[in-house]
Protein backbone atom coordinates (compact mmCIF):
# COMPACT_ATOMS: atom_id res chain seq x y z
CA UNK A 1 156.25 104.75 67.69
CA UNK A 2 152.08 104.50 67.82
CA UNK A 3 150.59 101.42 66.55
CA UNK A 4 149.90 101.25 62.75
CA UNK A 5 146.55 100.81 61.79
CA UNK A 6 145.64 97.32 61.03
CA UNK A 7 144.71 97.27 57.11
CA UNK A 8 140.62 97.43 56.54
CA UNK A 9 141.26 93.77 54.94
CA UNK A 10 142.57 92.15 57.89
CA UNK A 11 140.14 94.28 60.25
CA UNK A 12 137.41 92.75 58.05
CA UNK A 13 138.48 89.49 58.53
CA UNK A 14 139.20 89.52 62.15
CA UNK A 15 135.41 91.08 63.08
CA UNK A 16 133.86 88.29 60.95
CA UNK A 17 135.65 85.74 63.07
CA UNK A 18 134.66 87.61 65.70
CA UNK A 19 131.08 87.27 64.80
CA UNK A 20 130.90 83.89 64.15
CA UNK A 21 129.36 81.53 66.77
CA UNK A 22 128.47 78.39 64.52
CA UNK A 23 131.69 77.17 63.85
CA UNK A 24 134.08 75.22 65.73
CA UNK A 25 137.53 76.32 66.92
CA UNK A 26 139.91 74.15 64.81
CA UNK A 27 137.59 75.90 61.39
CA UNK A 28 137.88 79.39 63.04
CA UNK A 29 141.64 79.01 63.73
CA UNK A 30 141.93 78.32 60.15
CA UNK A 31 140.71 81.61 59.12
CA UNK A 32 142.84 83.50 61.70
CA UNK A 33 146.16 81.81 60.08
CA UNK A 34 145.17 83.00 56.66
CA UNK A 35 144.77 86.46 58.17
CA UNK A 36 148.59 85.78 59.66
CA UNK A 37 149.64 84.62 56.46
CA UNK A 38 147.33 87.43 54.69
CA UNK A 39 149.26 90.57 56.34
CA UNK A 40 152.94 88.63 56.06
CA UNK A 41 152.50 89.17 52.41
CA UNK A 42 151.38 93.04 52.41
CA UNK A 43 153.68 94.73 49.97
CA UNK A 44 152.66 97.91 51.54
CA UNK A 45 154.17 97.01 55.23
CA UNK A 46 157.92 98.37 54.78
CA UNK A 47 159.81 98.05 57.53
CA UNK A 48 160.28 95.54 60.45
CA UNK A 49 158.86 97.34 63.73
CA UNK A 50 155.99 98.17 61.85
CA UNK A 51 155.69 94.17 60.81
CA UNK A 52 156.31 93.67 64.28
CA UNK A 53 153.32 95.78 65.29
CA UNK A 54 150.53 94.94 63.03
CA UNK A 55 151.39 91.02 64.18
CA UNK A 56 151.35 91.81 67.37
CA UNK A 57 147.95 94.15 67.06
CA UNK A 58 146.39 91.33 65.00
CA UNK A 59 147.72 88.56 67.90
CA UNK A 60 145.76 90.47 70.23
CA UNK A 61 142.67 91.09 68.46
CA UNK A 62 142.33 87.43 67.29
CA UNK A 63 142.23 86.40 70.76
CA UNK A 64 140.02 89.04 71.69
CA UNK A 65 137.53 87.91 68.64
CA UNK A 66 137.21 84.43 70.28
CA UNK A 67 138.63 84.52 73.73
CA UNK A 68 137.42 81.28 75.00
CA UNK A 69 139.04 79.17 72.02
CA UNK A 70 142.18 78.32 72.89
CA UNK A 71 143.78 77.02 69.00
CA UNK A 72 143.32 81.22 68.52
CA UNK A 73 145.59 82.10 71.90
CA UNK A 74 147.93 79.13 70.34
CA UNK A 75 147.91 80.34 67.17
CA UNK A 76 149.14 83.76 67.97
CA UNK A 77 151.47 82.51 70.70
CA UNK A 78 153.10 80.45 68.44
CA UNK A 79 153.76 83.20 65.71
CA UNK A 80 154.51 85.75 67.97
CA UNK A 81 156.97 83.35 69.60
CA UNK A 82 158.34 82.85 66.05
CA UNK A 83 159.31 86.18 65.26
CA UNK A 84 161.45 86.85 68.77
CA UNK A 85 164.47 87.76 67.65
CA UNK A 86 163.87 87.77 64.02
CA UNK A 87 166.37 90.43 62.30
CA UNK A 88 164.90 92.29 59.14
CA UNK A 89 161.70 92.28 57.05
CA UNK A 90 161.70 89.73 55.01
CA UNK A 91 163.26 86.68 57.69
CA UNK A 92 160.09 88.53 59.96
CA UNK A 93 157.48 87.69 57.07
CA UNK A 94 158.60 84.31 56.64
CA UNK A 95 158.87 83.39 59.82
CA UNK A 96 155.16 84.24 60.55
CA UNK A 97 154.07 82.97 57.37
CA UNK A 98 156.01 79.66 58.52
CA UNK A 99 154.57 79.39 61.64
CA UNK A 100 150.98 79.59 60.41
CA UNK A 101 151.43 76.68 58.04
CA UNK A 102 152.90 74.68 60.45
CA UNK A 103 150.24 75.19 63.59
CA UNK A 104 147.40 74.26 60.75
CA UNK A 105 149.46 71.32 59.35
CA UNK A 106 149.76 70.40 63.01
CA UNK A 107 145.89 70.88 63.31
CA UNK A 108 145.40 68.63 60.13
CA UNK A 109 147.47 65.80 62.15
CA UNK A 110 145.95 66.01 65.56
CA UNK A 111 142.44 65.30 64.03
CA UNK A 112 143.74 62.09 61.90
CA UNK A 113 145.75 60.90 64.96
CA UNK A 114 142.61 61.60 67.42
CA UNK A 115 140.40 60.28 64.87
CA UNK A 116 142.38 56.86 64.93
CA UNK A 117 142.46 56.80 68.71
CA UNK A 118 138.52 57.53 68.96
CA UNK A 119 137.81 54.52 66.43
CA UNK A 120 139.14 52.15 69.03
CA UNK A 121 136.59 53.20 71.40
CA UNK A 122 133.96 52.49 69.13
CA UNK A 123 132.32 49.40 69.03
CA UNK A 124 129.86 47.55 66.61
CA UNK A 125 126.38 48.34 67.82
CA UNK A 126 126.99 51.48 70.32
CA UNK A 127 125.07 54.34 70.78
CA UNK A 128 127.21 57.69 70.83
CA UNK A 129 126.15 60.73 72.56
CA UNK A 130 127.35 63.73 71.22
CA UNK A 131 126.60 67.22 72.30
CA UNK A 132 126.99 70.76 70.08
CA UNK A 133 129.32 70.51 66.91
CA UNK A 134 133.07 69.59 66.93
CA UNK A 135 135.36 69.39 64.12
CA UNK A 136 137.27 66.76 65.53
CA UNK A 137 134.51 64.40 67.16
CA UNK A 138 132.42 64.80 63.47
CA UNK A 139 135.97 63.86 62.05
CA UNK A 140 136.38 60.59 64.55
CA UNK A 141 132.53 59.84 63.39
CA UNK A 142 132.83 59.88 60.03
CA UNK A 143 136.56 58.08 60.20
CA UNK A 144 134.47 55.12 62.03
CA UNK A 145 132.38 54.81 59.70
CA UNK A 146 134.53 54.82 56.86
CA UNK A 147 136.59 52.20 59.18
CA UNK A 148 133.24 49.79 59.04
CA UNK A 149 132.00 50.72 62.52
CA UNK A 150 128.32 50.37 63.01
CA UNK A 151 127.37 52.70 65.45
CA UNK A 152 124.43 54.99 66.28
CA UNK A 153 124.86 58.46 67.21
CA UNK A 154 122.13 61.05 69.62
CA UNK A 155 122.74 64.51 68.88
CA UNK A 156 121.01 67.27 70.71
CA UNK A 157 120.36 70.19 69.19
CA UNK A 158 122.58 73.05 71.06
CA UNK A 159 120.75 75.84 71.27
CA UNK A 160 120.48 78.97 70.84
CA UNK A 161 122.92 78.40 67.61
CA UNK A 162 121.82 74.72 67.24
CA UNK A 163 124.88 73.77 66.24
CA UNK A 164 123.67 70.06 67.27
CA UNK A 165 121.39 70.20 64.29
CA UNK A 166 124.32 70.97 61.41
CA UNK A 167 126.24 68.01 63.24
CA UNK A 168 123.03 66.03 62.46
CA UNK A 169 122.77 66.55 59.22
CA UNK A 170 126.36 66.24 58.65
CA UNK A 171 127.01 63.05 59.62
CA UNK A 172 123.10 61.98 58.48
CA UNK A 173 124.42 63.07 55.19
CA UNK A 174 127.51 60.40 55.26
CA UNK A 175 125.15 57.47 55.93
CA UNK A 176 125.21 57.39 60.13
CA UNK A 177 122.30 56.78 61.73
CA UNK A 178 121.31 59.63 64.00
CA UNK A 179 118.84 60.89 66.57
CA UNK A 180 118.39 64.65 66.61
CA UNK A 181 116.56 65.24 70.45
CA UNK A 182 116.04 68.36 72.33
CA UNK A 183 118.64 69.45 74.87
CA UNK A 184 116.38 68.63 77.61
CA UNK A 185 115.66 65.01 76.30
CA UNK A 186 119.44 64.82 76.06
CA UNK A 187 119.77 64.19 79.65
CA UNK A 188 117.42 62.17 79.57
CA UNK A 189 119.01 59.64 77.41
CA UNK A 190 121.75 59.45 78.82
CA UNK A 191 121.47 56.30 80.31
CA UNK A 192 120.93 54.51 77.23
CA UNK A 193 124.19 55.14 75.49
CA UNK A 194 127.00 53.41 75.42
CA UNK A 195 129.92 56.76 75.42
CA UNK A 196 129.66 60.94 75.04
CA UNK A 197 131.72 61.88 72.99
CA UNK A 198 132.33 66.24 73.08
CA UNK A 199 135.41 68.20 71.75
CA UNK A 200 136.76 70.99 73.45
CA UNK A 201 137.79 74.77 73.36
CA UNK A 202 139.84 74.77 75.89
CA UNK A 203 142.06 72.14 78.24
CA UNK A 204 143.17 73.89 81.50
CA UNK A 205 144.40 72.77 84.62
CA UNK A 206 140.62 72.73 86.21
CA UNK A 207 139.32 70.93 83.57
CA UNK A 208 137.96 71.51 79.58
CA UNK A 209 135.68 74.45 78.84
CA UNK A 210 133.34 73.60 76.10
CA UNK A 211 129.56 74.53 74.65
CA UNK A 212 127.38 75.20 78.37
CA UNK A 213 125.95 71.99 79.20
CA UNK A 214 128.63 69.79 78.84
CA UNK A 215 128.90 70.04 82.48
CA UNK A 216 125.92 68.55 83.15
CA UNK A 217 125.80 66.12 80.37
CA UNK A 218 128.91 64.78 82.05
CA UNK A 219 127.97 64.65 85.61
CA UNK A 220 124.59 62.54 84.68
CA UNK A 221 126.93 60.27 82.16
CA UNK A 222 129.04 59.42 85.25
CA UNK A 223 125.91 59.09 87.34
CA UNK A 224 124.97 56.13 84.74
CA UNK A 225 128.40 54.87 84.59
CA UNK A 226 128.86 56.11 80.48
CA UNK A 227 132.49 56.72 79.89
CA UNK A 228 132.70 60.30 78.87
CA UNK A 229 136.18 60.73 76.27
CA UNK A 230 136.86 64.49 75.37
CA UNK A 231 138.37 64.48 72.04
CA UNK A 232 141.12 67.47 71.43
CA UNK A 233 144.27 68.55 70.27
CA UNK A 234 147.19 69.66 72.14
CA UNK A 235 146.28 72.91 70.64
CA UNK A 236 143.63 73.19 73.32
CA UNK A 237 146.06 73.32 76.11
CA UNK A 238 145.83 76.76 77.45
CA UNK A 239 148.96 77.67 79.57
CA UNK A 240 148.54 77.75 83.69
CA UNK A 241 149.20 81.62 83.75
CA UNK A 242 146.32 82.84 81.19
CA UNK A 243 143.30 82.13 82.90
CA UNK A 244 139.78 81.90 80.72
CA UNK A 245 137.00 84.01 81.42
CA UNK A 246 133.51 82.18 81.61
CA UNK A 247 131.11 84.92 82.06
CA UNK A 248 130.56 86.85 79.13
CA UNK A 249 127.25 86.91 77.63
CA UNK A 250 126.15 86.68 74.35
CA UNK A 251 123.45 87.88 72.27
CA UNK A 252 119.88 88.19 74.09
CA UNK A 253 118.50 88.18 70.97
CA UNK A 254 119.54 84.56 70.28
CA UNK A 255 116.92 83.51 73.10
CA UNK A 256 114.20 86.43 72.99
CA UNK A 257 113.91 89.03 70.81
CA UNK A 258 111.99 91.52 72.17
CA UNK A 259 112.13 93.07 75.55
CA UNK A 260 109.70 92.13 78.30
CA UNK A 261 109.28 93.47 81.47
CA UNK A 262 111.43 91.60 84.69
CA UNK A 263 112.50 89.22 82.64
CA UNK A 264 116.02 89.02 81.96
CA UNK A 265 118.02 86.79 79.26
CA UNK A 266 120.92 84.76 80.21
CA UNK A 267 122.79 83.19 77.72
CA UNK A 268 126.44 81.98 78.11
CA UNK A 269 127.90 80.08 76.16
CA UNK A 270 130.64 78.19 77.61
CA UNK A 271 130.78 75.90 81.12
CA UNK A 272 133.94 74.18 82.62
CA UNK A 273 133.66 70.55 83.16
CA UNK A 274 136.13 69.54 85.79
CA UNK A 275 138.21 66.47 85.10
CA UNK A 276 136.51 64.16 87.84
CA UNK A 277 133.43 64.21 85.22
CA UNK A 278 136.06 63.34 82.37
CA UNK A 279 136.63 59.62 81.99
CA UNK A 280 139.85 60.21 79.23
CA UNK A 281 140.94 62.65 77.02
CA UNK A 282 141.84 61.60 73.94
CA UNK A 283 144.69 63.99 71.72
CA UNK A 284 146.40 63.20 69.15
CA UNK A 285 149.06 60.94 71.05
CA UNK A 286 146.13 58.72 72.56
CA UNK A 287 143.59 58.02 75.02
CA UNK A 288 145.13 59.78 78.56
CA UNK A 289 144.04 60.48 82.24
CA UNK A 290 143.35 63.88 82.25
CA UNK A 291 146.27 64.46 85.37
CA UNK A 292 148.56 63.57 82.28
CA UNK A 293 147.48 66.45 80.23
CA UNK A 294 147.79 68.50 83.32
CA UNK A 295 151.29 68.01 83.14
CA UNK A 296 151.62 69.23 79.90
CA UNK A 297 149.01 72.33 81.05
CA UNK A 298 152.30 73.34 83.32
CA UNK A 299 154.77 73.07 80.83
CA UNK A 300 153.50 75.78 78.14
CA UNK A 301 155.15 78.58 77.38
CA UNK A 302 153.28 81.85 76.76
CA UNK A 303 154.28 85.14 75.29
CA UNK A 304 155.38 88.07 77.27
CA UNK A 305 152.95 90.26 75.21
CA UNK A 306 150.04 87.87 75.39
CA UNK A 307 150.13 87.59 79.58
CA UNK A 308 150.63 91.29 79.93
CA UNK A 309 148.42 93.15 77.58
CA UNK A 310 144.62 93.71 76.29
CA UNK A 311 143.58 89.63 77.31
CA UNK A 312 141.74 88.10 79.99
CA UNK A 313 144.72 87.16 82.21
CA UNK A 314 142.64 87.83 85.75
């Protein structure tokens, strides 16, 4: 039997996630479970191979829309793990449905566990460097300060999107003192804070792949002996067989907009920061070594359909 066409809804939905490159994973993952939970309640999807297939088409293109973020390749492993053996429509829809609300209630417990674990890190009268803008490290902020922390915070401003400057006014906005600095002063000032703080997009067994630059920012951090913490969920762990592809390029137009001659525009968005440069990783069951969380790299499970078909696997 072909492949259904996915309905012009959830296309819609999936190509604006696609587009997006402000937002962080855990807010884009969100969105991708709503259009899980959006297509288990079509009324117009009538039998159970063709549920089957539209889940499976949407899996696949939700990973494709943001290949790099691993909550996406977790969220559709997880509901396409759900609905293995799953006998007749209905027991299919709310399987799916099920296993949506539970990888976001998950997500909603990670960052309030990681949150707790980053405030004991934090200490009356540090300096934080943070770099780009993470759900979960804006979350640990603003816990901190609602915990009574005093604490400063350097934010650079992550271009080309300059997601660094909504982080700014984010957590300027909840009464933290920040400094908003170029990406180039950022390295810079390294030396005179006390921790980096950065989130994550990925965990693998090399190391976390995150907004390019967090590399460097953590090889000069452990040059000036600054503890570097990388604060995710274990729904960053990307299984040892699906391997993350680094060297896409995005938009020219983000950096220069109109064409000149022998110059040429290179603008990738993601680097891998190996785990020597990583001084813990914090998820939601504490503060660990990162040779701990490779461990638990090993031990995922991934879907037949996700490791064989239409993904970066090579």
């Amino acid at each position: 039997m072909p492949n259904p066409p996915l309905p012009r809804e959830i296309r819609n939905r999936i190509r604006t996630i696609a587009s997006d490159k402000t937002s962080g994973s855990a807010e884009l993952v969100r969105r991708a479970a709503g259009v899980f939970r959006l297509l288990a309640q079509k009324k117009s999807v009538r039998t159970q191979v063709e549920l089957q297939l539209l889940l499976e088409e949407t899996a696949l293109a939700l990973i494709e829309a943001q290949p790099v973020m691993a909550p996406m390749l977790n969220l559709a492993n997880r509901v396409l793990l759900s609905i293995d053996g799953i006998r007749g429509l209905k027991a299919m829809k709310s399987a799916a449905a099920a296993a949506s609300r539970r990888f976001l209630q998950d997500l909603a417990d990670h960052e309030k566990s990681i949150a707790r674990h980053a405030r004991k890190l934090i200490h009356n009268g540090d300096r934080i460097l943070i770099y780009s803008r993470s759900s979960t490290v804006q979350r640990a902020l603003l816990d901190a300060k609602k915990a009574g922390k005093r604490f400063e915070v350097v934010c650079p401003e992550a271009r080309p999107m300059y997601e660094g400057v909504t982080a700014a006014k984010e957590l300027g906005e909840a009464g933290i003192a920040v400094t908003l600095v170029t990406d180039g002063a950022a390295f810079s000032m390294t030396s005179q804070v006390h921790l980096v703080f950065v989130g994550a997009d990925a965990v693998t067994a090399d190391g976390i792949i995150n907004k390019i630059g967090t590399s460097s920012l953590a090889r000069i951090a452990r040059q000036c002996a600054v503890p570097v913490y990388a604060l995710c969920g274990s729904e960053k762990v990307v299984p040892p067989q699906y391997r993350m592809g680094l060297d896409d390029m995005s938009s020219r137009e983000e950096i220069l907009s109109e064409e000149v001659r022998n110059v040429r525009v290179y603008n990738q968005y993601f680097d891998l920061t190996p785990y020597g440069f990583i001084t813990r990783v914090v998820t939601e069951r504490g503060a660990t070594v990162p040779r701990s969380l490779v461990r638990e790299v090993i031990r995922c499970r991934l879907h037949a359909l996700i490791h064989t078909r239409g993904v970066p696997t090579t």
